[in-house]
PDB file of N, CA and C in Angstrom:
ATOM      1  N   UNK A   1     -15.661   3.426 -16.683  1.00  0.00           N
ATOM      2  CA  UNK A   1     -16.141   2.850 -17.907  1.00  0.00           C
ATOM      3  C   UNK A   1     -15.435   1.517 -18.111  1.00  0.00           C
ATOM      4  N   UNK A   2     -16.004   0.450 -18.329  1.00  0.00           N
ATOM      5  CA  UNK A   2     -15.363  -0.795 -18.403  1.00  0.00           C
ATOM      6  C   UNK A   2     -14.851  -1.196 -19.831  1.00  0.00           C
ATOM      7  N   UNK A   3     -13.779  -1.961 -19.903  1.00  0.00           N
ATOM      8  CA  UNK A   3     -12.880  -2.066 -21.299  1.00  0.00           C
ATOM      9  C   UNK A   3     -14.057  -2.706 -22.333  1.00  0.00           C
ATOM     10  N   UNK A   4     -14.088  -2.013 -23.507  1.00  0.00           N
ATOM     11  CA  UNK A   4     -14.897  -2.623 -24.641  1.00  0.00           C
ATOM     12  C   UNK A   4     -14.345  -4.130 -24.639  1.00  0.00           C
ATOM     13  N   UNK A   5     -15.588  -5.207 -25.008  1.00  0.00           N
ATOM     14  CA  UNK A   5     -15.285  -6.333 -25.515  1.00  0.00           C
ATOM     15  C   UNK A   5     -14.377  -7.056 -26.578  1.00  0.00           C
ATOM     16  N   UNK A   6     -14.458  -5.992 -27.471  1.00  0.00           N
ATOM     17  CA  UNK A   6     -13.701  -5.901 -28.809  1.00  0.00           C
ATOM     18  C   UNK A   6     -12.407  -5.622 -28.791  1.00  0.00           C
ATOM     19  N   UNK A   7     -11.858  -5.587 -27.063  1.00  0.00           N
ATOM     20  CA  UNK A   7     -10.414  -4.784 -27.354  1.00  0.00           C
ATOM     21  C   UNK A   7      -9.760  -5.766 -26.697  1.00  0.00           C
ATOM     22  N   UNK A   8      -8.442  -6.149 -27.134  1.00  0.00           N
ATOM     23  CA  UNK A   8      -7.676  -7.527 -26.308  1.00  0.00           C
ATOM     24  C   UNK A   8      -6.957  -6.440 -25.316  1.00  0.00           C
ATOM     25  N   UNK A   9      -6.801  -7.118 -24.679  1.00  0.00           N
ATOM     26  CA  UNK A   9      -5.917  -6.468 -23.384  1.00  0.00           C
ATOM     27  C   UNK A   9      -5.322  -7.970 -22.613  1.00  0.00           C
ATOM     28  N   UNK A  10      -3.946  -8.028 -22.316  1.00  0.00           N
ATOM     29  CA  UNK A  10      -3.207  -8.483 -21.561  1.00  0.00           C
ATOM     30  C   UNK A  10      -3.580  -8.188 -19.874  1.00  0.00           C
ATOM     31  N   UNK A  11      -3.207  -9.346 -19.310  1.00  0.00           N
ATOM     32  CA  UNK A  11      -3.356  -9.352 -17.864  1.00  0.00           C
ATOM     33  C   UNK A  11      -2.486  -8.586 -17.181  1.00  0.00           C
ATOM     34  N   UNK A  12      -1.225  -7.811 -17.950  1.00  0.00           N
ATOM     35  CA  UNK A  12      -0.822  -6.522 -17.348  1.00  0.00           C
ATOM     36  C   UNK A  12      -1.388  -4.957 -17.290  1.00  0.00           C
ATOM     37  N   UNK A  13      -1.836  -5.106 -18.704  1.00  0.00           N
ATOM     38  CA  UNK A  13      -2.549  -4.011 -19.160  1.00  0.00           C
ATOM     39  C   UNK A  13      -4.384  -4.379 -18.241  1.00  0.00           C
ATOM     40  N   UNK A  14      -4.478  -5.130 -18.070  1.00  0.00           N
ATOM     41  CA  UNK A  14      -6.076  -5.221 -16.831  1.00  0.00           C
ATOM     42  C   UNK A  14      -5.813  -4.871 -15.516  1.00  0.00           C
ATOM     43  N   UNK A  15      -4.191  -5.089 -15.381  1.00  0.00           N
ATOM     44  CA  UNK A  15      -3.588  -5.354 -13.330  1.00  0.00           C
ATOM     45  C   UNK A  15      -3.680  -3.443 -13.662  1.00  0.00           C
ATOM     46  N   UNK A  16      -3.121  -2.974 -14.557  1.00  0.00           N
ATOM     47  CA  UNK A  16      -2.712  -1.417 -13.843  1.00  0.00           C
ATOM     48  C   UNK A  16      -3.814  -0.366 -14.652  1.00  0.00           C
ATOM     49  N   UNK A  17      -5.047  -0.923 -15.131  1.00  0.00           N
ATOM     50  CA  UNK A  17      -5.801  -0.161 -15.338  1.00  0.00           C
ATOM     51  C   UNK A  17      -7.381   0.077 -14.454  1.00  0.00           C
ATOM     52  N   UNK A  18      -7.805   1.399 -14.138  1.00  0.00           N
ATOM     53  CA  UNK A  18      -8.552   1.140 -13.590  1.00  0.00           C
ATOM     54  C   UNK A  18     -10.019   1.359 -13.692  1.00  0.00           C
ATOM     55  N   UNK A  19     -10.983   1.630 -13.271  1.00  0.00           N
ATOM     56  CA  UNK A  19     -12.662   1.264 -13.877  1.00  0.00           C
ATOM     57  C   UNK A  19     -12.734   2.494 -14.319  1.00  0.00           C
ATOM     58  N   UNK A  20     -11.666   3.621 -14.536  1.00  0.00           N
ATOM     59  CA  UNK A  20     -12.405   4.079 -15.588  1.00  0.00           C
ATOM     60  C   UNK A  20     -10.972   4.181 -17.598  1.00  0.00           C
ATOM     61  N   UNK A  21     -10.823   3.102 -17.060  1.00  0.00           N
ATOM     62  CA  UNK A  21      -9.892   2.768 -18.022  1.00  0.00           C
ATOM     63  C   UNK A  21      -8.812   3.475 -18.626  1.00  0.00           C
ATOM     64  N   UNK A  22      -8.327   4.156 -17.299  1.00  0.00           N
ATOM     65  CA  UNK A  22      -7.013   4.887 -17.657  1.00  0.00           C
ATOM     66  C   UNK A  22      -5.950   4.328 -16.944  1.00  0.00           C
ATOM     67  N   UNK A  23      -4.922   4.077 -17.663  1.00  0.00           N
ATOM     68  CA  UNK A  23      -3.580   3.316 -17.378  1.00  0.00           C
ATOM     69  C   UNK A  23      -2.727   4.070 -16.115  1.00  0.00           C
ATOM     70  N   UNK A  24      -2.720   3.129 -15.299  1.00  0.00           N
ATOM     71  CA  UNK A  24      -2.505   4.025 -13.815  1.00  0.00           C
ATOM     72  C   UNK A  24      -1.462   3.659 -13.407  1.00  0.00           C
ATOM     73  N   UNK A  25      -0.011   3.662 -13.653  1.00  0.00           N
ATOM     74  CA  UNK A  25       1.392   3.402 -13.159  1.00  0.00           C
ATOM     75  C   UNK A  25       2.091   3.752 -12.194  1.00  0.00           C
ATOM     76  N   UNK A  26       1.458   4.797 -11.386  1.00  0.00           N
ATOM     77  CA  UNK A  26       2.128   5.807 -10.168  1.00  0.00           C
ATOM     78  C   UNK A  26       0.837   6.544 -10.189  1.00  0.00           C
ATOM     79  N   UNK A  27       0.886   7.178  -8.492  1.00  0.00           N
ATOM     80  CA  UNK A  27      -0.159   7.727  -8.276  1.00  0.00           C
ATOM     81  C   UNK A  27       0.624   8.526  -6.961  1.00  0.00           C
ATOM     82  N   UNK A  28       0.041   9.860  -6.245  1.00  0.00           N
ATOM     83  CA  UNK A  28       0.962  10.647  -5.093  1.00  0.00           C
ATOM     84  C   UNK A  28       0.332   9.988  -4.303  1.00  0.00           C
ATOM     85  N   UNK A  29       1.348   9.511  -3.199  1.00  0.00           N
ATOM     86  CA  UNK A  29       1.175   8.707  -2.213  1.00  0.00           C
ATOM     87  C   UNK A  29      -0.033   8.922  -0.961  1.00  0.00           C
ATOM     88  N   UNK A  30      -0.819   8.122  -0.570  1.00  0.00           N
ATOM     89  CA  UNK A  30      -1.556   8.789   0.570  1.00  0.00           C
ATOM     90  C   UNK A  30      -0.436   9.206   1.808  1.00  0.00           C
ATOM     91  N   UNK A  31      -1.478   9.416   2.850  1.00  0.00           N
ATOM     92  CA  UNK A  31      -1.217  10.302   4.020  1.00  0.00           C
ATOM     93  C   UNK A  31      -0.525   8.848   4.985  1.00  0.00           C
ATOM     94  N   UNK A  32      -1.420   7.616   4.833  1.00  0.00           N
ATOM     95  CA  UNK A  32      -0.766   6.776   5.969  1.00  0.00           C
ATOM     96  C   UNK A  32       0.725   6.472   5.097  1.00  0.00           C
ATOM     97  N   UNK A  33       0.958   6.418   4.387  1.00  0.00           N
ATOM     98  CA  UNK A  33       2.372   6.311   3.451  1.00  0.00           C
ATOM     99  C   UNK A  33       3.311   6.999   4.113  1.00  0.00           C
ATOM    100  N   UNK A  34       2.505   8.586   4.108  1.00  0.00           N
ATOM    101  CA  UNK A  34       3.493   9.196   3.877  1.00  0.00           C
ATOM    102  C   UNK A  34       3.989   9.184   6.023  1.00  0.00           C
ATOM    103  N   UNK A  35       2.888   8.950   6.499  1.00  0.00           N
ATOM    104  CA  UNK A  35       3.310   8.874   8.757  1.00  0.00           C
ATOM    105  C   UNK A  35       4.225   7.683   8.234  1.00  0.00           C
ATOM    106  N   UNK A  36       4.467   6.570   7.274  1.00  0.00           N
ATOM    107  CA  UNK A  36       4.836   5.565   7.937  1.00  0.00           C
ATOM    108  C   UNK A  36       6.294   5.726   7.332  1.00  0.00           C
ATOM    109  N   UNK A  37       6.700   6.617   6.250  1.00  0.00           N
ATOM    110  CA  UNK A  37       7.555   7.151   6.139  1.00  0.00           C
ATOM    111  C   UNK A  37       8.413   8.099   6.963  1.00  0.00           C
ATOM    112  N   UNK A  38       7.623   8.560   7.306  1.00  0.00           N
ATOM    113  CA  UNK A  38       8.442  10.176   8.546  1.00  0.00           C
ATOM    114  C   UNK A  38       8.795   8.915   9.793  1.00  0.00           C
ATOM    115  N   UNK A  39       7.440   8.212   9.972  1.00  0.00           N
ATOM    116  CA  UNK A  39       8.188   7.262  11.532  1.00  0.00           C
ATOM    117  C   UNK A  39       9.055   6.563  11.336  1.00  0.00           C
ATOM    118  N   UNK A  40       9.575   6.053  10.026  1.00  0.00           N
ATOM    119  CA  UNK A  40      10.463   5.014   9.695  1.00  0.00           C
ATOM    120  C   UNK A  40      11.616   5.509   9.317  1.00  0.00           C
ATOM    121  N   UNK A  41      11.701   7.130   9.021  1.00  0.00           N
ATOM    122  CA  UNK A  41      12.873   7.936   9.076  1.00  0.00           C
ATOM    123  C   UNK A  41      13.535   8.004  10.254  1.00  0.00           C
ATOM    124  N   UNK A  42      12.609   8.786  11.001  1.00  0.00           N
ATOM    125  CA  UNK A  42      12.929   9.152  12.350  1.00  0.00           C
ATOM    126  C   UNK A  42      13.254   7.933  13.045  1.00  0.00           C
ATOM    127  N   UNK A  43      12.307   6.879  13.346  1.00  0.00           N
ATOM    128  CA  UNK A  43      13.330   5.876  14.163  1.00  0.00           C
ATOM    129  C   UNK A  43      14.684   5.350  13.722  1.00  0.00           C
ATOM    130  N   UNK A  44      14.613   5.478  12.129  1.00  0.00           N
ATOM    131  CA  UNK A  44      16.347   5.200  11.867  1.00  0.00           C
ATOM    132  C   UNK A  44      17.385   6.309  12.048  1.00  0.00           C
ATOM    133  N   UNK A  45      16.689   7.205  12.826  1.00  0.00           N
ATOM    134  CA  UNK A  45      17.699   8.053  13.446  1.00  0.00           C
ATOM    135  C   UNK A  45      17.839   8.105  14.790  1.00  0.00           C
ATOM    136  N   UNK A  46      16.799   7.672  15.412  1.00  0.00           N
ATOM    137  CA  UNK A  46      16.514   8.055  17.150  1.00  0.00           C
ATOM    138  C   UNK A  46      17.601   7.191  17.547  1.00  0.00           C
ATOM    139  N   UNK A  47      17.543   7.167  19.131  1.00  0.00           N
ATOM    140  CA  UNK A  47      18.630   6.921  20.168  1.00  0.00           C
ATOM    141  C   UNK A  47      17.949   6.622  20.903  1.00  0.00           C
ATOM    142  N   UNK A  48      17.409   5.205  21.411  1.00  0.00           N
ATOM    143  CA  UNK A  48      17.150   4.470  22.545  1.00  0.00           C
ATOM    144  C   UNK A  48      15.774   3.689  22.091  1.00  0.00           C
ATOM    145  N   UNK A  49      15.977   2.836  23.049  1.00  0.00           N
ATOM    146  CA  UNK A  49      14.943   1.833  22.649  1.00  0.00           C
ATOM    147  C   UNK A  49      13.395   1.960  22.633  1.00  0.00           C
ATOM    148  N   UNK A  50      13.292   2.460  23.874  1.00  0.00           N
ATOM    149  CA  UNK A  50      11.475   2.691  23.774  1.00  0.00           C
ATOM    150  C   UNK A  50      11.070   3.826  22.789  1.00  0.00           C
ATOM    151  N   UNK A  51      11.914   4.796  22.746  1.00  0.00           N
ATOM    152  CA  UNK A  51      11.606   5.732  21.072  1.00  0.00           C
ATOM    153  C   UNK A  51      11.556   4.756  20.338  1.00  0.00           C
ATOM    154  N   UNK A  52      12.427   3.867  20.078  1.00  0.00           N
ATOM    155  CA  UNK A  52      12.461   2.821  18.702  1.00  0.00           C
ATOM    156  C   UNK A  52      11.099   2.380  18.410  1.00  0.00           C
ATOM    157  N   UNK A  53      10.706   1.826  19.987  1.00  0.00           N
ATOM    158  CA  UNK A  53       9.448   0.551  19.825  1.00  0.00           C
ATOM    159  C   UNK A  53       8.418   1.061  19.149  1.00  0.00           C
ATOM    160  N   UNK A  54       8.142   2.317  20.069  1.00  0.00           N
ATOM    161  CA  UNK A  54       7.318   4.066  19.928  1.00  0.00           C
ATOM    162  C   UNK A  54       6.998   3.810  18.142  1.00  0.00           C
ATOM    163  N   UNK A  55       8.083   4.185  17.800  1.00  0.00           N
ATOM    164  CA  UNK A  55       8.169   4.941  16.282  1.00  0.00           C
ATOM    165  C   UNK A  55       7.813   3.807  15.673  1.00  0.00           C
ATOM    166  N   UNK A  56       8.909   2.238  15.679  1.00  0.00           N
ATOM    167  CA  UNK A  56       8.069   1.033  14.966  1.00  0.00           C
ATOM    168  C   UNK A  56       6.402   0.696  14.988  1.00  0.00           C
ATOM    169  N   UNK A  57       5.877   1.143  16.461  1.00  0.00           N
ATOM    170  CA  UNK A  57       4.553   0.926  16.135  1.00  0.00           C
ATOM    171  C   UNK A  57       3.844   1.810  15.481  1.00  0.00           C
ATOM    172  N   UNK A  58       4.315   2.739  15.348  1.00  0.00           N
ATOM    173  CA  UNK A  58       3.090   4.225  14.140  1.00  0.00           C
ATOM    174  C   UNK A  58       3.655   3.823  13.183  1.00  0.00           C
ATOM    175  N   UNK A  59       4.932   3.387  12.947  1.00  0.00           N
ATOM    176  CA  UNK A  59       5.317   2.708  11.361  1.00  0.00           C
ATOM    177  C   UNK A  59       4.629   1.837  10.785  1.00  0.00           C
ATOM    178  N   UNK A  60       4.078   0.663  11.712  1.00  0.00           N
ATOM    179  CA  UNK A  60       3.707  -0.340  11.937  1.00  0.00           C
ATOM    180  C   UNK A  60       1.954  -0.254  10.899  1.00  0.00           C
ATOM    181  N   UNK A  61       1.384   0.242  12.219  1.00  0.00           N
ATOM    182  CA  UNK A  61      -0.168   1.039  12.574  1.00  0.00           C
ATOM    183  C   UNK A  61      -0.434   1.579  10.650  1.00  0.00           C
ATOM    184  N   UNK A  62       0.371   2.449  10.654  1.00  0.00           N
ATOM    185  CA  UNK A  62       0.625   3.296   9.655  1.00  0.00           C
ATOM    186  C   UNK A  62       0.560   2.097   8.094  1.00  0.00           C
ATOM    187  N   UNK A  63       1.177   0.992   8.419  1.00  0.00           N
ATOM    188  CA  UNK A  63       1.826   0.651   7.317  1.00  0.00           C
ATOM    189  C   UNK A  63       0.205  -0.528   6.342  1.00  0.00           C
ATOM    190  N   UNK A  64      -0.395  -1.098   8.118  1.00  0.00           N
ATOM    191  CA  UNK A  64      -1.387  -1.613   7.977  1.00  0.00           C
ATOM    192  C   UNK A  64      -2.540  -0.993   7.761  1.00  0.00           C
ATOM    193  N   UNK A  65      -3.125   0.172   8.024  1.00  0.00           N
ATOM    194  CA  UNK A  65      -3.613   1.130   7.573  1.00  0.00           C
ATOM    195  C   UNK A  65      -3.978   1.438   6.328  1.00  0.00           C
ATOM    196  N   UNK A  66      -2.544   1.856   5.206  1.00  0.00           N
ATOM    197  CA  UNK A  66      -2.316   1.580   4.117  1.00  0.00           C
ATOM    198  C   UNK A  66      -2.826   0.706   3.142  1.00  0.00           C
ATOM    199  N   UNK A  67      -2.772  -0.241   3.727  1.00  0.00           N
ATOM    200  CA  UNK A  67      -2.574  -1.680   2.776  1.00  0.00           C
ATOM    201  C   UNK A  67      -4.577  -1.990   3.002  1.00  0.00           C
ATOM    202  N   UNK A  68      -4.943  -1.907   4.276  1.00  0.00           N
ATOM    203  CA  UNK A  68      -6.764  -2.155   4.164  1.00  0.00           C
ATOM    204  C   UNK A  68      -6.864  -1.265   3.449  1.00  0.00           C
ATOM    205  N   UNK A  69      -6.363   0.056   3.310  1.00  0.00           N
ATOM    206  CA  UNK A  69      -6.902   1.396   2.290  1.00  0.00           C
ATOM    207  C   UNK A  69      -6.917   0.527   0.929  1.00  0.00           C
ATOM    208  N   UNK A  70      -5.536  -0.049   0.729  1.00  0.00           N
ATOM    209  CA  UNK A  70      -5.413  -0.202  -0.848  1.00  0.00           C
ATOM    210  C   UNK A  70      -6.187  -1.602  -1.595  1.00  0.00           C
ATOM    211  N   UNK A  71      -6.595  -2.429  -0.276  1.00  0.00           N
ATOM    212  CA  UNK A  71      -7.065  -3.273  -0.008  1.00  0.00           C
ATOM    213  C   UNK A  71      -8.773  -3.268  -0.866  1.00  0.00           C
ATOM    214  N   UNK A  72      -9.288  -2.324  -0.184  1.00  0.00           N
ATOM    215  CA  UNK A  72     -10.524  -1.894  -0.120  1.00  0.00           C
ATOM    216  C   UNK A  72     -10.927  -1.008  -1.212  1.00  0.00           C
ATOM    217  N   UNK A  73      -9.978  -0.147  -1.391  1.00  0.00           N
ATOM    218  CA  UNK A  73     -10.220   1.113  -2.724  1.00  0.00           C
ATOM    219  C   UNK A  73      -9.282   1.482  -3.270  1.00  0.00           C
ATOM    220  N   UNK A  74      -8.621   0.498  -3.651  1.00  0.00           N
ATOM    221  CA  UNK A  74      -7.193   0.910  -4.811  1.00  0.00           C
ATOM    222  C   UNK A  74      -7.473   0.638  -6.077  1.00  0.00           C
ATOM    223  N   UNK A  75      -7.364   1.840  -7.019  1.00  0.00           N
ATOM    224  CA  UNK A  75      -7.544   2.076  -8.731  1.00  0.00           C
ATOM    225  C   UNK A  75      -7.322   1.002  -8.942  1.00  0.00           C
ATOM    226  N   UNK A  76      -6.657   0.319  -9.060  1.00  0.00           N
ATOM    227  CA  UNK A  76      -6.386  -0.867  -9.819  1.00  0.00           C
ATOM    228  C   UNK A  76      -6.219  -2.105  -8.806  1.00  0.00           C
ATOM    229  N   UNK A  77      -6.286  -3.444  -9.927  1.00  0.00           N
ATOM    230  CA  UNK A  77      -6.212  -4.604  -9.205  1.00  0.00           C
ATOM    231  C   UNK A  77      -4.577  -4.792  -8.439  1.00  0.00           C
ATOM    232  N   UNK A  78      -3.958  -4.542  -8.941  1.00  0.00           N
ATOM    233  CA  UNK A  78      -2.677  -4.484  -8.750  1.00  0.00           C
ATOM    234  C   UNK A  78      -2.322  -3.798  -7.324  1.00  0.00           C
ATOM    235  N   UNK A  79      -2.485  -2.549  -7.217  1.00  0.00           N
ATOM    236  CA  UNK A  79      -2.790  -1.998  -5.741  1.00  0.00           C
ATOM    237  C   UNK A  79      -3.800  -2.775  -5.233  1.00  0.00           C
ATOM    238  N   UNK A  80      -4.702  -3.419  -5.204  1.00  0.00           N
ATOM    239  CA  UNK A  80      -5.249  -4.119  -4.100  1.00  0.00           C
ATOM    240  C   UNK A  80      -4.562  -5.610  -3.949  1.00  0.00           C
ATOM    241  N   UNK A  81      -4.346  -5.915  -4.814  1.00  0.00           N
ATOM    242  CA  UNK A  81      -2.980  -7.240  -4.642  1.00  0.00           C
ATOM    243  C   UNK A  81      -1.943  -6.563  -3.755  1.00  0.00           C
ATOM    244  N   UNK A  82      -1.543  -5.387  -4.335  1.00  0.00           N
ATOM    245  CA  UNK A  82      -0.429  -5.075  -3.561  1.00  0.00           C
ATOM    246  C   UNK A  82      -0.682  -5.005  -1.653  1.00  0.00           C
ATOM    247  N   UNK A  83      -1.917  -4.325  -1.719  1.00  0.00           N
ATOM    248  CA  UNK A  83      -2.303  -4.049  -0.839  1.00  0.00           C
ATOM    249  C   UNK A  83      -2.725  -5.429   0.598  1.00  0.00           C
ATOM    250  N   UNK A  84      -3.629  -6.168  -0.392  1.00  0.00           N
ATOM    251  CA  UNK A  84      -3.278  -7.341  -0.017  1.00  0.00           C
ATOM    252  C   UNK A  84      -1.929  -8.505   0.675  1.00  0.00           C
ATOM    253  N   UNK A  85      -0.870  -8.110   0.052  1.00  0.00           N
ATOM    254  CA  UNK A  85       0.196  -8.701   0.152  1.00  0.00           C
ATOM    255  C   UNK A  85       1.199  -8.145   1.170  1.00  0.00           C
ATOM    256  N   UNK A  86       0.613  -6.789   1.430  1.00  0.00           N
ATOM    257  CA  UNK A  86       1.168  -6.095   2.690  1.00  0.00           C
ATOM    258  C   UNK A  86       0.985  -6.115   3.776  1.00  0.00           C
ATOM    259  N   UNK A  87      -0.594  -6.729   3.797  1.00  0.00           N
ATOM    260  CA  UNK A  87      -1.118  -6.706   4.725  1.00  0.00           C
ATOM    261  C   UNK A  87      -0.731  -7.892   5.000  1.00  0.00           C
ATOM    262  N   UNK A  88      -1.191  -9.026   4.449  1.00  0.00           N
ATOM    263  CA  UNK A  88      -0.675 -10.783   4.622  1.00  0.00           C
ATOM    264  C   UNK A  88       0.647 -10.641   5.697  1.00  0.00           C
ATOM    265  N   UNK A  89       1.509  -9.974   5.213  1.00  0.00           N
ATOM    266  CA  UNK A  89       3.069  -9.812   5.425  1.00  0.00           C
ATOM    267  C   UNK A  89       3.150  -9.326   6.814  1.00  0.00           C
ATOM    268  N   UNK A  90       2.330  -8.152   7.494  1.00  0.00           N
ATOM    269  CA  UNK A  90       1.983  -7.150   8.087  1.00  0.00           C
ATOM    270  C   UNK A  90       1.654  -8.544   9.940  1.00  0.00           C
ATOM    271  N   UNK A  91       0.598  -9.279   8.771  1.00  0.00           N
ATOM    272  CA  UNK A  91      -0.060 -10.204  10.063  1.00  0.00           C
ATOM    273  C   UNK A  91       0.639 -10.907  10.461  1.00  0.00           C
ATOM    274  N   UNK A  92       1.855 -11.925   9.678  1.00  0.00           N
ATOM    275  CA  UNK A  92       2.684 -12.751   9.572  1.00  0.00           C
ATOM    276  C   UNK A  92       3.538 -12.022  10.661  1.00  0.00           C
ATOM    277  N   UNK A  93       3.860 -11.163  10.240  1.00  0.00           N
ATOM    278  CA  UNK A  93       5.183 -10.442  11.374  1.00  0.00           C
ATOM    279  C   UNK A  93       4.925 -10.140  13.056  1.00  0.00           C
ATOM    280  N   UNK A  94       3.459  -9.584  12.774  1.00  0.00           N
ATOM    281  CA  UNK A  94       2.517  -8.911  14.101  1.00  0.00           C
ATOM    282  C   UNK A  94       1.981 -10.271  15.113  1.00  0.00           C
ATOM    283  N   UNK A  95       2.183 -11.437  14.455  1.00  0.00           N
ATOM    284  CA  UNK A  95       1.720 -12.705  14.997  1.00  0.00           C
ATOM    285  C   UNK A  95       3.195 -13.780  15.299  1.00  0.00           C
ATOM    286  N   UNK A  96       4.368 -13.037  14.953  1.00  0.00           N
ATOM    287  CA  UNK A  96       5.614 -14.207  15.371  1.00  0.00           C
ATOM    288  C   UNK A  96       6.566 -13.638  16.326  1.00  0.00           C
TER     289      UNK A  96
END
């Protein structure tokens, strides 16, 4: 449902609300979140390098994944900014 005309709303209160106009501050994490978490555990524990590379790339995979998800279909503008900005970050790194 889109915000009545009649109602002022701030450009914070528009970033974290979403089309159906409930104020969305936290949400349980998806599934690529949660691989790019376990791989980013585990390689800060592993022992040797090609495990490392291994685990950085499903971290990696995982992290970009994410971000087109939030990119594409995130409640709010804010998650797709966010999402956006991860990804930007994501290419920047994957390209130097």
């Amino acid at each position: 449902m889109p915000v009545p005309s009649d109602r002022k709303t701030s450009l914070v209160d528009r970033a974290f609300r979403d089309d159906r106009d409930r104020l969305v501050l936290a949400q349980p994490p998806n599934a690529a979140i949660g691989v790019w978490a376990v791989a980013t555990g585990v390689r800060l524990a592993a022992d040797g390098a090609e495990t490392e590379l291994w685990l950085r790339g499903v971290a990696t995979g995982a992290l970009v994944v994410w971000a087109l998800d939030e990119l594409l279909r995130g409640a709010t503008p804010f998650r797709r900014l966010l999402g956006a900005g991860v990804l930007a970050y994501q290419l920047v790194v994957l390209t130097s």
